[in-house]
N, C-alpha and C. Protein backbone atom coordinates (compact mmCIF):
# COMPACT_ATOMS: atom_id res chain seq x y z
N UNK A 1 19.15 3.97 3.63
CA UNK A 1 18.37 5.11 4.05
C UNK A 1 16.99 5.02 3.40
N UNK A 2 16.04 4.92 4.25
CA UNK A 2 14.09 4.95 3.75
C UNK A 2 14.03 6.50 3.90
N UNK A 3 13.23 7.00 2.74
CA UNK A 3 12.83 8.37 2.41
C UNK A 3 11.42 8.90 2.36
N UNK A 4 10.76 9.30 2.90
CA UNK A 4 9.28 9.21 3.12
C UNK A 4 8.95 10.05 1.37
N UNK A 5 8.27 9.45 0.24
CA UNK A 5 7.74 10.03 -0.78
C UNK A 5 7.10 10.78 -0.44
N UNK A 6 6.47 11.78 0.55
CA UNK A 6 5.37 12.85 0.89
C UNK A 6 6.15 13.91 1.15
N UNK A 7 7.31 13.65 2.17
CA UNK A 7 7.94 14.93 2.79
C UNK A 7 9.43 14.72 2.81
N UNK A 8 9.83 13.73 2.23
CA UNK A 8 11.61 13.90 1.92
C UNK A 8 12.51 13.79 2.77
N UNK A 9 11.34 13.00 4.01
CA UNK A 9 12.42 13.31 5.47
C UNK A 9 12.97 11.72 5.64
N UNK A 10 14.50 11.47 6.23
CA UNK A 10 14.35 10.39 6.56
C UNK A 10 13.45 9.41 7.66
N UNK A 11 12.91 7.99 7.28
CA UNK A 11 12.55 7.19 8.56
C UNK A 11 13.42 6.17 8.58
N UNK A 12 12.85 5.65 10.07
CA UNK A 12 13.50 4.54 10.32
C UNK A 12 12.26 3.46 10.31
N UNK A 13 12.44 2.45 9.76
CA UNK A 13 11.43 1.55 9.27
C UNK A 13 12.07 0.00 8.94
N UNK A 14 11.57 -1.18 9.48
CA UNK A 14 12.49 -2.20 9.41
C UNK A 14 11.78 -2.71 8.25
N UNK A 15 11.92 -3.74 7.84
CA UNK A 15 11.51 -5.00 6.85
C UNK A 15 10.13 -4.55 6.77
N UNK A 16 9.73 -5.80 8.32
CA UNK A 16 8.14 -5.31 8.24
C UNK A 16 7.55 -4.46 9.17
N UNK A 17 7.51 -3.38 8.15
CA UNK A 17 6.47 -2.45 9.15
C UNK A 17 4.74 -2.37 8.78
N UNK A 18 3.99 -2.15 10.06
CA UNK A 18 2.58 -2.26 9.66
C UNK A 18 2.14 -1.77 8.49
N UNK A 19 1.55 -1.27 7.68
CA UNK A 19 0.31 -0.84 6.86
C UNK A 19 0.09 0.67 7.30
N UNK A 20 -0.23 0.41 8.30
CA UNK A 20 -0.95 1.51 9.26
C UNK A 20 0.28 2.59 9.89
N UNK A 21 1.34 2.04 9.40
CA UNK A 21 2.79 2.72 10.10
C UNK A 21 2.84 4.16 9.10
N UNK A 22 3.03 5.70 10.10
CA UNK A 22 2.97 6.49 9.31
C UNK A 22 4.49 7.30 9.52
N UNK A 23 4.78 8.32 8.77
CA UNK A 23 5.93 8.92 8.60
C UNK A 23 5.92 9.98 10.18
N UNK A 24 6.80 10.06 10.83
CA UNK A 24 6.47 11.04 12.18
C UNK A 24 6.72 12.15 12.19
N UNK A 25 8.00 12.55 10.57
CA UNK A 25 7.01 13.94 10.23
C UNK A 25 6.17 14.64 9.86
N UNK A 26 5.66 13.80 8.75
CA UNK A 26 4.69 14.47 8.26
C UNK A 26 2.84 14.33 8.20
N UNK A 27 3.01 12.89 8.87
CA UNK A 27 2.12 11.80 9.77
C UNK A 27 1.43 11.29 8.46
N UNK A 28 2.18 11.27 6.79
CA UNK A 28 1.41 10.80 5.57
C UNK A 28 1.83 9.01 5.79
N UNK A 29 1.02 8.52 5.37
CA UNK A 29 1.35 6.88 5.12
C UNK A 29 2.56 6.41 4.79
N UNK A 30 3.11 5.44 5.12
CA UNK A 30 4.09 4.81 4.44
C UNK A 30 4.12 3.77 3.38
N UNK A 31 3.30 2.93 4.34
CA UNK A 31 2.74 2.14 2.86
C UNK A 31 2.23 2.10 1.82
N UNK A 32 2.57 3.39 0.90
CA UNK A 32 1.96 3.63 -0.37
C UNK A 32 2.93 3.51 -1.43
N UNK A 33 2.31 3.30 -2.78
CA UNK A 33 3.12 2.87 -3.82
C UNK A 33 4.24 3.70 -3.88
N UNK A 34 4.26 4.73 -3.41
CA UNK A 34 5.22 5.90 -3.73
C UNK A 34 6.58 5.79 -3.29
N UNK A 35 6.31 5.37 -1.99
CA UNK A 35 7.52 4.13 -1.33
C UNK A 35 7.94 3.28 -1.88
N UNK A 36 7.13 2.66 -2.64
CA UNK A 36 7.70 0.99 -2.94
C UNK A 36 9.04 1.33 -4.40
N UNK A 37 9.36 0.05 -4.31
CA UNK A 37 10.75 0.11 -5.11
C UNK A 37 10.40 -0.12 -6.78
N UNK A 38 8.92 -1.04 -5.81
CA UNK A 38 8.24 -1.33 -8.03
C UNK A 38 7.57 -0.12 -8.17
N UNK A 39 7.19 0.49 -7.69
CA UNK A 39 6.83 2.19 -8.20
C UNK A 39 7.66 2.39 -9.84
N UNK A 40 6.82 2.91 -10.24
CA UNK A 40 7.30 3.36 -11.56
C UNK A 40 6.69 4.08 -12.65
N UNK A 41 6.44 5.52 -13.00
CA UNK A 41 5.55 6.55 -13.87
C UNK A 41 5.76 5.88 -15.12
N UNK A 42 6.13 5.43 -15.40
CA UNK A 42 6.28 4.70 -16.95
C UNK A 42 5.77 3.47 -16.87
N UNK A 43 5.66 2.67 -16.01
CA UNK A 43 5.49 1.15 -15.74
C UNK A 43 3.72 1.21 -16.12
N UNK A 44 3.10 -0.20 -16.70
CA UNK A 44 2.23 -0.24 -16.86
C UNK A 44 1.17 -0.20 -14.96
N UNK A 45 0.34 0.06 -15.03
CA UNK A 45 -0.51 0.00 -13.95
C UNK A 45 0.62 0.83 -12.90
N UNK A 46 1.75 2.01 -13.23
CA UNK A 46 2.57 2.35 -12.35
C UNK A 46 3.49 1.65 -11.63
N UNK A 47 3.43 0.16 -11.69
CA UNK A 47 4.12 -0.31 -11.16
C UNK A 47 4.82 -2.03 -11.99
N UNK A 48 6.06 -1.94 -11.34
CA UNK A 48 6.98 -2.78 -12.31
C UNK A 48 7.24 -4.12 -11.99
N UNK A 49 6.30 -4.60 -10.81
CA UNK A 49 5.86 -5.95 -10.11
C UNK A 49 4.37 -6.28 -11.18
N UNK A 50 4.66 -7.51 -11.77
CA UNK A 50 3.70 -7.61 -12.76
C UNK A 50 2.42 -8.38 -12.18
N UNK A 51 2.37 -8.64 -10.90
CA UNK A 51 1.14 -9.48 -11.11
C UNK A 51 0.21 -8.61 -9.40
N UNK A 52 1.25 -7.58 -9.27
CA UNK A 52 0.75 -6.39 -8.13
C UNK A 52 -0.90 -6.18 -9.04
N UNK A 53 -1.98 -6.07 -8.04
CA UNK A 53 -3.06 -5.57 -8.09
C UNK A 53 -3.06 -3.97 -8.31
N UNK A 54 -4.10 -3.80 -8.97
CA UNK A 54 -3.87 -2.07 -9.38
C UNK A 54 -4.19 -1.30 -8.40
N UNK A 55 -3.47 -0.45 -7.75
CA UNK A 55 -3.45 0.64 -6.76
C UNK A 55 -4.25 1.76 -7.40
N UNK A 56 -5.75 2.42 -6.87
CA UNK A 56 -6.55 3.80 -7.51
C UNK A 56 -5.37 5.23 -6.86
N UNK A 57 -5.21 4.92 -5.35
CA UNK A 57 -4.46 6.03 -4.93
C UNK A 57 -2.79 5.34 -4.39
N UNK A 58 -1.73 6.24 -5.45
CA UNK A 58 -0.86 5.86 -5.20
C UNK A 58 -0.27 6.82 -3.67
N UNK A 59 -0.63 7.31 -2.91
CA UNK A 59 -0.38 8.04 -1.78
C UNK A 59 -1.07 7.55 -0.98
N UNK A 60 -1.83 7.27 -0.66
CA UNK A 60 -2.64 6.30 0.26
C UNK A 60 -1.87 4.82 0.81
N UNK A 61 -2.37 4.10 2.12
CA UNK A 61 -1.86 2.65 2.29
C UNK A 61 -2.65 1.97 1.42
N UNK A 62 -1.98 0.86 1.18
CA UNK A 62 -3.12 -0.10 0.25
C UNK A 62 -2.35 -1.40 1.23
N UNK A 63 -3.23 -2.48 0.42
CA UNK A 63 -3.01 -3.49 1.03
C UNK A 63 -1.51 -4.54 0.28
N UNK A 64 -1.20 -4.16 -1.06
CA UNK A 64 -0.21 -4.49 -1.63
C UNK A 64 0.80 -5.29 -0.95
N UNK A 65 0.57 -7.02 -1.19
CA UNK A 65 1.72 -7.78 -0.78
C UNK A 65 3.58 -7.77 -1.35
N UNK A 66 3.12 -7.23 -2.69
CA UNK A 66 4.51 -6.94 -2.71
C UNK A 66 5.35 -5.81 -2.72
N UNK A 67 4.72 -5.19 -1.88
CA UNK A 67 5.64 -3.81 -1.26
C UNK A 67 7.04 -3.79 -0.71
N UNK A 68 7.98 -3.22 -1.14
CA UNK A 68 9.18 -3.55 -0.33
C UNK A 68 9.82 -2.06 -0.72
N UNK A 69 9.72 -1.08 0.72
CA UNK A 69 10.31 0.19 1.05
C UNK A 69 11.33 0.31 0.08
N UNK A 70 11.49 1.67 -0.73
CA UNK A 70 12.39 2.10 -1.98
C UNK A 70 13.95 2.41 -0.68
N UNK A 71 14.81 2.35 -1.01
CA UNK A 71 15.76 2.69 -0.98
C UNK A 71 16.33 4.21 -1.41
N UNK A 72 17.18 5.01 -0.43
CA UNK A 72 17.54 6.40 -0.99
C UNK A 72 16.34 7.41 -1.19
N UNK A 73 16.78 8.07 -2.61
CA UNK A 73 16.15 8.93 -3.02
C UNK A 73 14.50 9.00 -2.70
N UNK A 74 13.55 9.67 -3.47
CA UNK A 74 11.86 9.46 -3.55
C UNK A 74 11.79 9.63 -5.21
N UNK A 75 10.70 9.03 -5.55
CA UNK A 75 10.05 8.38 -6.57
C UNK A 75 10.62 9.98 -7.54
N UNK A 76 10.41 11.01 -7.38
CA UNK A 76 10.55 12.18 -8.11
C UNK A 76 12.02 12.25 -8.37
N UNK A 77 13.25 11.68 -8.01
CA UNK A 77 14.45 11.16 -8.41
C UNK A 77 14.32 10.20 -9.58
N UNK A 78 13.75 9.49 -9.25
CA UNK A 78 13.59 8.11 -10.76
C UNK A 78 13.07 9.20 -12.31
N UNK A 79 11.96 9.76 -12.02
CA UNK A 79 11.29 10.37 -12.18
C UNK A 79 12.31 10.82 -13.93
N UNK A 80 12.73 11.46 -12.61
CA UNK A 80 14.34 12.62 -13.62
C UNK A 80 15.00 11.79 -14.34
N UNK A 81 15.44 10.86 -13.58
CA UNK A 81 16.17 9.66 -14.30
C UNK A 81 15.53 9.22 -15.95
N UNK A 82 14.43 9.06 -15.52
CA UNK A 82 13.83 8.50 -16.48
C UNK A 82 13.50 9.71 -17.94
N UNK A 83 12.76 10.41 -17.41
CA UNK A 83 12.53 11.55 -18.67
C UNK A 83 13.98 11.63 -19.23
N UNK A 84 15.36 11.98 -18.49
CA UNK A 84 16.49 12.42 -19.05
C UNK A 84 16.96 10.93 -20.13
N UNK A 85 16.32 9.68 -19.75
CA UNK A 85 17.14 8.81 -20.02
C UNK A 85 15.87 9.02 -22.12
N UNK A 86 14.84 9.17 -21.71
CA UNK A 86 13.58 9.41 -22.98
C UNK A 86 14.42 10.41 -23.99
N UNK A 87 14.91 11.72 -22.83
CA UNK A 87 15.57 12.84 -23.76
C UNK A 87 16.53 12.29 -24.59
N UNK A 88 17.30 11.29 -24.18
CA UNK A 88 18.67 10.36 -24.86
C UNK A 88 18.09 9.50 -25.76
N UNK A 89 17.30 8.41 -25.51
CA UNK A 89 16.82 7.80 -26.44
C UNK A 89 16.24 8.37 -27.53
N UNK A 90 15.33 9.43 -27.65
CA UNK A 90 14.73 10.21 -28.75
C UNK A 90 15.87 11.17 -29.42
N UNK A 91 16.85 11.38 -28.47
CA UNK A 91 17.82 12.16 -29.48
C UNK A 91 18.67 11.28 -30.32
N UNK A 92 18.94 9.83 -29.93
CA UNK A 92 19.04 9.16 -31.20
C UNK A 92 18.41 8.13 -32.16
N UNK A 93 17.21 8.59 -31.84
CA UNK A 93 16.27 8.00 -32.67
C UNK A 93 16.64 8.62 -34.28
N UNK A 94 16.84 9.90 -33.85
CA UNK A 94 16.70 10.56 -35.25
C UNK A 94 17.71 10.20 -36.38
C-alpha cells in the first residue's frame, strides 16, 4: 500500500512513476522526499541514502535518483517511532 505524505490517502503508483505524477486527491506531488523510504527527521541531510543530493523542499518533486515510494504508513508514523524509540534510549541512559 503507497500513502500520499500530504493527505494520507491511498495511491496507486507502480515502480516508475513520472516526477510530475501527482496524488488525485489532493493533486500534491508524489515525488517528494516525504514519500521516499530514505526519508528520515533524524537522518543527516533528512535522508538515509548517503550519497542522495540535498533536497531545499522536502514536499516539492525534486529530481532525486534514488527515490523509491515508502511503503504503508507516512513519514509522521516513523516520526513516532522514532522520538518513542529516543524516549527509551534516554531513559536508560541514566
Amino acid at each position: 500500500m503507497k500513502v500520499c505524505a500530504l493527505c494520507g490517502k491511498e495511491v496507486a503508483a507502480d515502480k516508475y512513476f513520472s516526477r510530475k505524477s501527482i496524488c488525485p486527491e489532493c493533486g500534491g506531488d508524489l515525488h517528494i522526499c516525504l514519500n521516499c523510504r530514505f526519508y528520515s527527521e533524524t537522518a543527516h541531510n533528512k535522508c538515509l541514502e548517503p550519497k542522495a543530493e540535498f533536497q531545499r523542499s522536502r514536499d516539492k518533486a525534486n529530481f532525486c535518483d534514488y527515490f523509491v515510494f515508502r511503503k504503508g504508513g507516512s513519514p509522521s508514523s516513523d516520526k513516532a517511532r522514532e522520538d518513542a524509540l529516543k524516549k527509551l534510549n534516554d531513559l536508560f541512559k541514566k
